[in-house]
PDB file of N, CA and C in Angstrom:
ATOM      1  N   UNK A   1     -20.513  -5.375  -2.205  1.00  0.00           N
ATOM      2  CA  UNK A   1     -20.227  -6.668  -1.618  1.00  0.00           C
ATOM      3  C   UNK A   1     -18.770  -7.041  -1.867  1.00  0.00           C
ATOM      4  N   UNK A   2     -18.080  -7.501  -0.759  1.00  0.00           N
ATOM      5  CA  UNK A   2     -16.657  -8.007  -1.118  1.00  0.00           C
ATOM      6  C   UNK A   2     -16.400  -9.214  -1.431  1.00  0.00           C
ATOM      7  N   UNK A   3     -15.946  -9.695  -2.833  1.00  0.00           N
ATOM      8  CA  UNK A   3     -15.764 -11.003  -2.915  1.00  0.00           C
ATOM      9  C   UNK A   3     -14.415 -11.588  -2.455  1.00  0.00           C
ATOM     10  N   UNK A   4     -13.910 -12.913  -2.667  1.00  0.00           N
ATOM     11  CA  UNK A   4     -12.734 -13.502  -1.737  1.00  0.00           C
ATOM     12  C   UNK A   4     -11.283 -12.677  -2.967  1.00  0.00           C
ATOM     13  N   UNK A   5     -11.656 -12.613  -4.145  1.00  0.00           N
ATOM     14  CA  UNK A   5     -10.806 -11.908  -5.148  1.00  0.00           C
ATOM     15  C   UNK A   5     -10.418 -10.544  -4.719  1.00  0.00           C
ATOM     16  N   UNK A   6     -11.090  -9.941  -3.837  1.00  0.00           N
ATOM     17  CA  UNK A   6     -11.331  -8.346  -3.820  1.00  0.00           C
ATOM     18  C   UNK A   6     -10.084  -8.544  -2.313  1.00  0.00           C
ATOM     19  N   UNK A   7     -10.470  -9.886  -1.658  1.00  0.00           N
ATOM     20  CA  UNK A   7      -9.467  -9.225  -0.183  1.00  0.00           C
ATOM     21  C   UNK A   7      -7.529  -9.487  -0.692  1.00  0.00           C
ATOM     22  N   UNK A   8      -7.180  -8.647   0.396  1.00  0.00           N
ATOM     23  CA  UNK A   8      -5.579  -8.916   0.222  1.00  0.00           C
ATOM     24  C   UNK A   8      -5.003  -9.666   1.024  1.00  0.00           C
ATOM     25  N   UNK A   9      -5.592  -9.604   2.608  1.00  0.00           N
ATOM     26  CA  UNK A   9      -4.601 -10.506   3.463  1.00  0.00           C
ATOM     27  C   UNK A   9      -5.484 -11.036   4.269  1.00  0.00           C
ATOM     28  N   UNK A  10      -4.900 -11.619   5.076  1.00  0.00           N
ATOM     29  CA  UNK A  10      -5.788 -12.768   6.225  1.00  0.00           C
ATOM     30  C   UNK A  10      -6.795 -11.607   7.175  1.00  0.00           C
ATOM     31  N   UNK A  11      -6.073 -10.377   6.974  1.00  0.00           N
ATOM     32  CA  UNK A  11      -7.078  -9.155   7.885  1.00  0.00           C
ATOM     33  C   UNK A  11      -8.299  -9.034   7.311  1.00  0.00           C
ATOM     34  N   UNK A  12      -8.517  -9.386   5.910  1.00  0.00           N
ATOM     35  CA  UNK A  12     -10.011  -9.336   5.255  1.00  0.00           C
ATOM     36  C   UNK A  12      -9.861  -7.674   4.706  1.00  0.00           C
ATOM     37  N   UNK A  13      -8.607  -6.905   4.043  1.00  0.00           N
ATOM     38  CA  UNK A  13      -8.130  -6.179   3.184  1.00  0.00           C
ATOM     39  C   UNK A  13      -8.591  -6.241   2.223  1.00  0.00           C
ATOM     40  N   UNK A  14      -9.732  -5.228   1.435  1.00  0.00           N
ATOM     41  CA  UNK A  14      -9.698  -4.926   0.465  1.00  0.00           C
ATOM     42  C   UNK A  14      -9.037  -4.461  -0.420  1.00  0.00           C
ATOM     43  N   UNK A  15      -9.152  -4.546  -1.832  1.00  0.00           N
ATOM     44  CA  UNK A  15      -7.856  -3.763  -2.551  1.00  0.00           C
ATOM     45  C   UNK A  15      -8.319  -2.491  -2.161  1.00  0.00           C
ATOM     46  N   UNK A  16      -9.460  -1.818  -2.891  1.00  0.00           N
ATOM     47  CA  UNK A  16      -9.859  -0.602  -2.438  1.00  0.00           C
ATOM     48  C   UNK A  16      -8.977   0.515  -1.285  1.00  0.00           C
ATOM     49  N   UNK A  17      -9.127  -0.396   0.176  1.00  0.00           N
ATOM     50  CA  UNK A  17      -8.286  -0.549   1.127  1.00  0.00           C
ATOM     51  C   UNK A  17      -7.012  -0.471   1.481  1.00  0.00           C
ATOM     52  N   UNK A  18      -6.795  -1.551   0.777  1.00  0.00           N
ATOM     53  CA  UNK A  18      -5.025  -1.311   0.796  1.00  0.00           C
ATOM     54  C   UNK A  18      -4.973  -0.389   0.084  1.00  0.00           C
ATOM     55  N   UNK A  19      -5.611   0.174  -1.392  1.00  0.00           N
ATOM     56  CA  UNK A  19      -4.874   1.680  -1.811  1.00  0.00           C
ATOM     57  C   UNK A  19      -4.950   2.780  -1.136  1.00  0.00           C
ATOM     58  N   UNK A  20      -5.683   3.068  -0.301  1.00  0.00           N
ATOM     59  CA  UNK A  20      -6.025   4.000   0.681  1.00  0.00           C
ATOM     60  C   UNK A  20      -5.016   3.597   1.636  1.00  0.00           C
ATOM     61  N   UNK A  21      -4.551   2.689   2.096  1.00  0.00           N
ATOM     62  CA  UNK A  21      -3.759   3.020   2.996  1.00  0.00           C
ATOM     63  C   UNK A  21      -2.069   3.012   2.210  1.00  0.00           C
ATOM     64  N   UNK A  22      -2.325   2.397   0.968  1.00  0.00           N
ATOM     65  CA  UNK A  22      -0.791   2.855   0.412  1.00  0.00           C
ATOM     66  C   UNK A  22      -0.963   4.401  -0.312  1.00  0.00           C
ATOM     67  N   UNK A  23      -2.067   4.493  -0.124  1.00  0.00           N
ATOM     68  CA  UNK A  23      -1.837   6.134  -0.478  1.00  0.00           C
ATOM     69  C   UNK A  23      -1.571   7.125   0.560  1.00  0.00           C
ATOM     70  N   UNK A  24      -1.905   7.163   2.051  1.00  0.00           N
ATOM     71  CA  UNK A  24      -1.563   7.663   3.159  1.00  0.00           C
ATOM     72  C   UNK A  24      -0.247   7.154   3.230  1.00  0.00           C
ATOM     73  N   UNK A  25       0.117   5.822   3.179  1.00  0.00           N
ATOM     74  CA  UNK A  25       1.592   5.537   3.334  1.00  0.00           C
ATOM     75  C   UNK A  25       2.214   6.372   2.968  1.00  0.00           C
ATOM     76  N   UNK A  26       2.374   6.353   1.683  1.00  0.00           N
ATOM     77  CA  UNK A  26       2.726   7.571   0.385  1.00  0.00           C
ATOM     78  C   UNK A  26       3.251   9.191   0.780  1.00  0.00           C
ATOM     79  N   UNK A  27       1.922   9.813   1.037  1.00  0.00           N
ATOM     80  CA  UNK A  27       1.364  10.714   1.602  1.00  0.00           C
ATOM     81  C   UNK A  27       2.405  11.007   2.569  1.00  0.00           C
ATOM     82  N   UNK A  28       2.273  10.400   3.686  1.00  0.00           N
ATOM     83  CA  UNK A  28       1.976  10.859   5.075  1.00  0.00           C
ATOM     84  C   UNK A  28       3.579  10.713   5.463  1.00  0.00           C
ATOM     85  N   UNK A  29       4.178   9.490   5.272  1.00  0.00           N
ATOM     86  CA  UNK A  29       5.153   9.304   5.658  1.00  0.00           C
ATOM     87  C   UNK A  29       6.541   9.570   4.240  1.00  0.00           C
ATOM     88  N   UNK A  30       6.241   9.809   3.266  1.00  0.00           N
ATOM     89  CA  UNK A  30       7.232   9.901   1.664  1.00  0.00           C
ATOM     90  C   UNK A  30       7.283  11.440   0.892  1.00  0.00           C
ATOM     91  N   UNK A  31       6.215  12.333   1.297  1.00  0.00           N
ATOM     92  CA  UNK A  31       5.727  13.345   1.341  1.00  0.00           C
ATOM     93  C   UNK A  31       5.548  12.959  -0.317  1.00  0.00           C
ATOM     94  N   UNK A  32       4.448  12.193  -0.333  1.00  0.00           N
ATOM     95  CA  UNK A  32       3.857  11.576  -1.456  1.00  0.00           C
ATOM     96  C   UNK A  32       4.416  11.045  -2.650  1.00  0.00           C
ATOM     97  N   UNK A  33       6.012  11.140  -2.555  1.00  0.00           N
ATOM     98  CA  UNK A  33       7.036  10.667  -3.442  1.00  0.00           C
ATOM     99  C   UNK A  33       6.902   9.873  -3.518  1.00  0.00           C
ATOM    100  N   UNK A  34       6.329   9.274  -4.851  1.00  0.00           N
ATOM    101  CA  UNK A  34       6.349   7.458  -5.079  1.00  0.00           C
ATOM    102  C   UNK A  34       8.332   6.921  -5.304  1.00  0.00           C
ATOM    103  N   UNK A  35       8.912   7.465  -5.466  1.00  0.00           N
ATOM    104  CA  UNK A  35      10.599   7.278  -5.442  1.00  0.00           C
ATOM    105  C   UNK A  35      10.500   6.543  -4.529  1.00  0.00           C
ATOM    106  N   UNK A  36      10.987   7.395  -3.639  1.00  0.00           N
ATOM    107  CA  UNK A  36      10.831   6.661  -2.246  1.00  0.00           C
ATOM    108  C   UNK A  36      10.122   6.404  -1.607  1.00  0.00           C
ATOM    109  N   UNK A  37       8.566   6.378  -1.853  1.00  0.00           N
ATOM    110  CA  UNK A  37       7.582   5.405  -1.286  1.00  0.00           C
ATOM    111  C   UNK A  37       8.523   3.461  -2.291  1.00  0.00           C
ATOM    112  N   UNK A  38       8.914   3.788  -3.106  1.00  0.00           N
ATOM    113  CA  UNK A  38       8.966   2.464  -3.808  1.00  0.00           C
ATOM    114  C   UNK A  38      10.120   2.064  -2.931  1.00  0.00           C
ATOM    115  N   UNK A  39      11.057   2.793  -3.058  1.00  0.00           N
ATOM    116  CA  UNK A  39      12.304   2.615  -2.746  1.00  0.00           C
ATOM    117  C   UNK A  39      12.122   1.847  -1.052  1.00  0.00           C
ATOM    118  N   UNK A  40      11.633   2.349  -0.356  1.00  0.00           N
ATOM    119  CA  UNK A  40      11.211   1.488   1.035  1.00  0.00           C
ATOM    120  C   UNK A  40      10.476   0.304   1.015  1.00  0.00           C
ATOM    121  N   UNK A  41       9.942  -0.057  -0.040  1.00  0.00           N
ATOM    122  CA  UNK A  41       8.965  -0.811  -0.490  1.00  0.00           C
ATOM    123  C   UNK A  41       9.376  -2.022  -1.196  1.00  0.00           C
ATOM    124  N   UNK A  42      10.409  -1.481  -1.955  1.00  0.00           N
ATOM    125  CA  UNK A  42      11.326  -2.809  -2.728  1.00  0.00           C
ATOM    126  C   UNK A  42      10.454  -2.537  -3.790  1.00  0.00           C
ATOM    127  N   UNK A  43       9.448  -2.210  -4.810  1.00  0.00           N
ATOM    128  CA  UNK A  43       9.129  -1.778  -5.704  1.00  0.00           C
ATOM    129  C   UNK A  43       9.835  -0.641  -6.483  1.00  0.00           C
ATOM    130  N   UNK A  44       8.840  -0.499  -7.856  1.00  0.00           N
ATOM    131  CA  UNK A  44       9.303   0.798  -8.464  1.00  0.00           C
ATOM    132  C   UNK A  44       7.959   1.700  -8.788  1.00  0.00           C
ATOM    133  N   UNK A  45       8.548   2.804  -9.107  1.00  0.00           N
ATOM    134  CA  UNK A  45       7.519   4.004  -9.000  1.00  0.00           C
ATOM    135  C   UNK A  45       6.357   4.050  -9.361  1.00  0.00           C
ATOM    136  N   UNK A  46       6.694   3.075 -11.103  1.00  0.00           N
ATOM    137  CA  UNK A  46       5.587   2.357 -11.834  1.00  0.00           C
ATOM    138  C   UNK A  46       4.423   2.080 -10.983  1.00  0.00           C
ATOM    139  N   UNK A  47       5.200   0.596 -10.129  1.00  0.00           N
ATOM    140  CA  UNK A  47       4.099   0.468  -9.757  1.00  0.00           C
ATOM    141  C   UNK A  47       3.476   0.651  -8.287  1.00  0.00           C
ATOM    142  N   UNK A  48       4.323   1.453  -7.377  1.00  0.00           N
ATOM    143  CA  UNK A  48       3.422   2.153  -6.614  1.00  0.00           C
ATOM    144  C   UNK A  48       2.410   3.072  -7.742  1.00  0.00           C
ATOM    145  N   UNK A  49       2.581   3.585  -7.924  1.00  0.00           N
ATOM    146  CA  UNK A  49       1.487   4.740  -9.043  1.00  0.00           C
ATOM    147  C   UNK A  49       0.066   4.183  -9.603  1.00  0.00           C
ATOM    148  N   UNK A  50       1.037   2.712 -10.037  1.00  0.00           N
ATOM    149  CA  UNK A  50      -0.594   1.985 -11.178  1.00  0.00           C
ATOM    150  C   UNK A  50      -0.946   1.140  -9.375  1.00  0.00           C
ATOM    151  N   UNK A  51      -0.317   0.996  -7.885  1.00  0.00           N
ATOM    152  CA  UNK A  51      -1.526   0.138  -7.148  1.00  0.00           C
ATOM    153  C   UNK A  51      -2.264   1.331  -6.576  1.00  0.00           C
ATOM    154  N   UNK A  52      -1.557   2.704  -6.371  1.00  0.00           N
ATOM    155  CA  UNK A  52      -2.396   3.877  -6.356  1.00  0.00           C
ATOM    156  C   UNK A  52      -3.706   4.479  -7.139  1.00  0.00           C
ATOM    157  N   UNK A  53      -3.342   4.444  -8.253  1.00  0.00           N
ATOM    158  CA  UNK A  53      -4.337   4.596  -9.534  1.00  0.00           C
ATOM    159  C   UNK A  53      -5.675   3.115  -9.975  1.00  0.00           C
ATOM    160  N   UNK A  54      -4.945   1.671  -9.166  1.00  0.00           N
ATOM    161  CA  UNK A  54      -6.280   1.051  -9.586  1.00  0.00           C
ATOM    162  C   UNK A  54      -5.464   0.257 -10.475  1.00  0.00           C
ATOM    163  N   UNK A  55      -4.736   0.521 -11.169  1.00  0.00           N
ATOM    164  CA  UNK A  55      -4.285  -0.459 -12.346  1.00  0.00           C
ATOM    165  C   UNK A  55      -3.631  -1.165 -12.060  1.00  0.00           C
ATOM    166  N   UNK A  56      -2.978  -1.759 -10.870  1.00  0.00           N
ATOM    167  CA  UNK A  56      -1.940  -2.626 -10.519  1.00  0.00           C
ATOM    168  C   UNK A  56      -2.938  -3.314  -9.339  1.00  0.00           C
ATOM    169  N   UNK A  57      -2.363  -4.475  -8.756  1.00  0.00           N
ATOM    170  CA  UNK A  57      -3.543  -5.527  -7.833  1.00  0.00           C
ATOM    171  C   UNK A  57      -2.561  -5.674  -6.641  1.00  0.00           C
ATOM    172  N   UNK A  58      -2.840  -5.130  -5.580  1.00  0.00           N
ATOM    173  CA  UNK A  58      -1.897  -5.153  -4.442  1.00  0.00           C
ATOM    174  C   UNK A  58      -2.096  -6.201  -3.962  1.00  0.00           C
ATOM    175  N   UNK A  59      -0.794  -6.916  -3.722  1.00  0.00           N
ATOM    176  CA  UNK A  59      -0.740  -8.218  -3.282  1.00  0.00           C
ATOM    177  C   UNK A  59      -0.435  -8.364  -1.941  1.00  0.00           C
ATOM    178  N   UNK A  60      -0.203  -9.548  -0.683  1.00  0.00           N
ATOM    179  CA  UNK A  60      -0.515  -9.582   0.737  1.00  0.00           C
ATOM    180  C   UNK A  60       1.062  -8.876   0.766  1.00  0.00           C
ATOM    181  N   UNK A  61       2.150  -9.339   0.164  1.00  0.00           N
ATOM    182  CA  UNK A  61       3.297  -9.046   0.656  1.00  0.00           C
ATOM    183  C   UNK A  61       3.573  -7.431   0.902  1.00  0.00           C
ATOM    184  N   UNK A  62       2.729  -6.816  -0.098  1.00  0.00           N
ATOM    185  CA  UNK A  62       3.026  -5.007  -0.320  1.00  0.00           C
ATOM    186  C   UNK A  62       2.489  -4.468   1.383  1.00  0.00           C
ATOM    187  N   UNK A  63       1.111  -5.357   1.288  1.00  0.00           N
ATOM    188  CA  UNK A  63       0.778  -4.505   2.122  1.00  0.00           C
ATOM    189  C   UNK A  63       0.941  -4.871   3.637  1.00  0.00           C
ATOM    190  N   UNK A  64       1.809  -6.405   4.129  1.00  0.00           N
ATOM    191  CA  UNK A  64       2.298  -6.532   5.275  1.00  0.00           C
ATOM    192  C   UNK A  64       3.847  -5.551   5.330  1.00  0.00           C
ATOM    193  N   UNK A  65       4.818  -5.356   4.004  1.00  0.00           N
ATOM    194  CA  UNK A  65       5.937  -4.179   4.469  1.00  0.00           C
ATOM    195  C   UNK A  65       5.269  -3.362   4.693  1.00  0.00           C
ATOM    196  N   UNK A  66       4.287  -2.805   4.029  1.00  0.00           N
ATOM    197  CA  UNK A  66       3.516  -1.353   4.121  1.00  0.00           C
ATOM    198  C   UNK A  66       3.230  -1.450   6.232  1.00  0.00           C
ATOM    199  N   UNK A  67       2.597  -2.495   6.879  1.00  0.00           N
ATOM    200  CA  UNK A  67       2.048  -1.609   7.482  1.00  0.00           C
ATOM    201  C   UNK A  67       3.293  -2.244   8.238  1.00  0.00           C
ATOM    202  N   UNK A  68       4.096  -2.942   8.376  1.00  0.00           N
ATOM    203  CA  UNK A  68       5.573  -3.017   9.292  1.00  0.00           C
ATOM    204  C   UNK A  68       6.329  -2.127   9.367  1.00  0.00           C
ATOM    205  N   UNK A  69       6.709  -1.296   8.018  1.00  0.00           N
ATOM    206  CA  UNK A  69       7.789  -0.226   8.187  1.00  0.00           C
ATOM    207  C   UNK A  69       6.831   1.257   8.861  1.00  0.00           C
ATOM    208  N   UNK A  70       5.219   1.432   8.285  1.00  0.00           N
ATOM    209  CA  UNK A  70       4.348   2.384   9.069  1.00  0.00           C
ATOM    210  C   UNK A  70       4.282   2.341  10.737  1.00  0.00           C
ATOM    211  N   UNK A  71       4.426   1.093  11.046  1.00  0.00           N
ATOM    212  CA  UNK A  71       4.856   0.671  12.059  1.00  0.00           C
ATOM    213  C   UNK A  71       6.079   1.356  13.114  1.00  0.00           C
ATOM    214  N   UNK A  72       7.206   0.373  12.356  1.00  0.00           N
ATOM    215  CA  UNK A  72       8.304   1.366  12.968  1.00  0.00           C
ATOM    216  C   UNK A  72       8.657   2.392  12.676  1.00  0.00           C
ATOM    217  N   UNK A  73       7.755   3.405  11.932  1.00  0.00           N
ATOM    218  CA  UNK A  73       8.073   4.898  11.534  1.00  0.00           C
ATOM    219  C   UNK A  73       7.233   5.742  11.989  1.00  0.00           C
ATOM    220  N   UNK A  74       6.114   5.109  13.117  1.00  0.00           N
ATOM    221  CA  UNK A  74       5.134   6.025  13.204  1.00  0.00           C
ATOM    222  C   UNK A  74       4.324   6.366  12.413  1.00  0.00           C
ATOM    223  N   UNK A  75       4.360   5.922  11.225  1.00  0.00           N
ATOM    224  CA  UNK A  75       3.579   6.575   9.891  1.00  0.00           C
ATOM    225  C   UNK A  75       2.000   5.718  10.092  1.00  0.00           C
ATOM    226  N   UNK A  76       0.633   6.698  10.553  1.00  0.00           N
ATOM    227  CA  UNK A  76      -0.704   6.162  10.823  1.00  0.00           C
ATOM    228  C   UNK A  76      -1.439   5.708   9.074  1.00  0.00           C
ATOM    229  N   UNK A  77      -1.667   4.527   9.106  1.00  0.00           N
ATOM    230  CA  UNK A  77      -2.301   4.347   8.017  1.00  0.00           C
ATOM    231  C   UNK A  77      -3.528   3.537   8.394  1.00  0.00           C
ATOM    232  N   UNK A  78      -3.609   3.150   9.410  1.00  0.00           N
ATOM    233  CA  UNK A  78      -5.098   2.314   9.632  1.00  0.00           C
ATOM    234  C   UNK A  78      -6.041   3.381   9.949  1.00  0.00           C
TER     235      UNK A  78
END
């Protein structure tokens, strides 16, 4: 069951969710380099890694750059 704690953005984003798609972000478009997955991101490696791993709480802002720059890069994460 998803509670209102669990979503990230007005899309009804799970965290779960958003790590899966910041892990394809990652992945797909960084060739899984959290460096520069962060570095596009305005984060640091840290914590792409701990919202990858679960230990960090992805917040609405990560994951509206996430899917804007996937956006203009072609990079599929939905």
């Amino acid at each position: 069951m998803t509670t209102k704690e669990n979503i990230v953005d007005d899309q009804g984003t799970t965290q779960e969710q958003a790590r899966e798609k910041l892990e394809k972000f990652c992945r797909e478009g960084f060739e899984n380099d959290s460096e520069k997955c962060a570095l596009v991101l305005g984060r640091t490696a840290d914590e792409i890694d701990g919202f990858i791993s679960g230990d960090e709480t992805i917040d609405d802002d990560l994951v509206m750059k996430m899917r804007g720059i996937a956006e203009e890069r072609g990079i599929e994460i939905e």
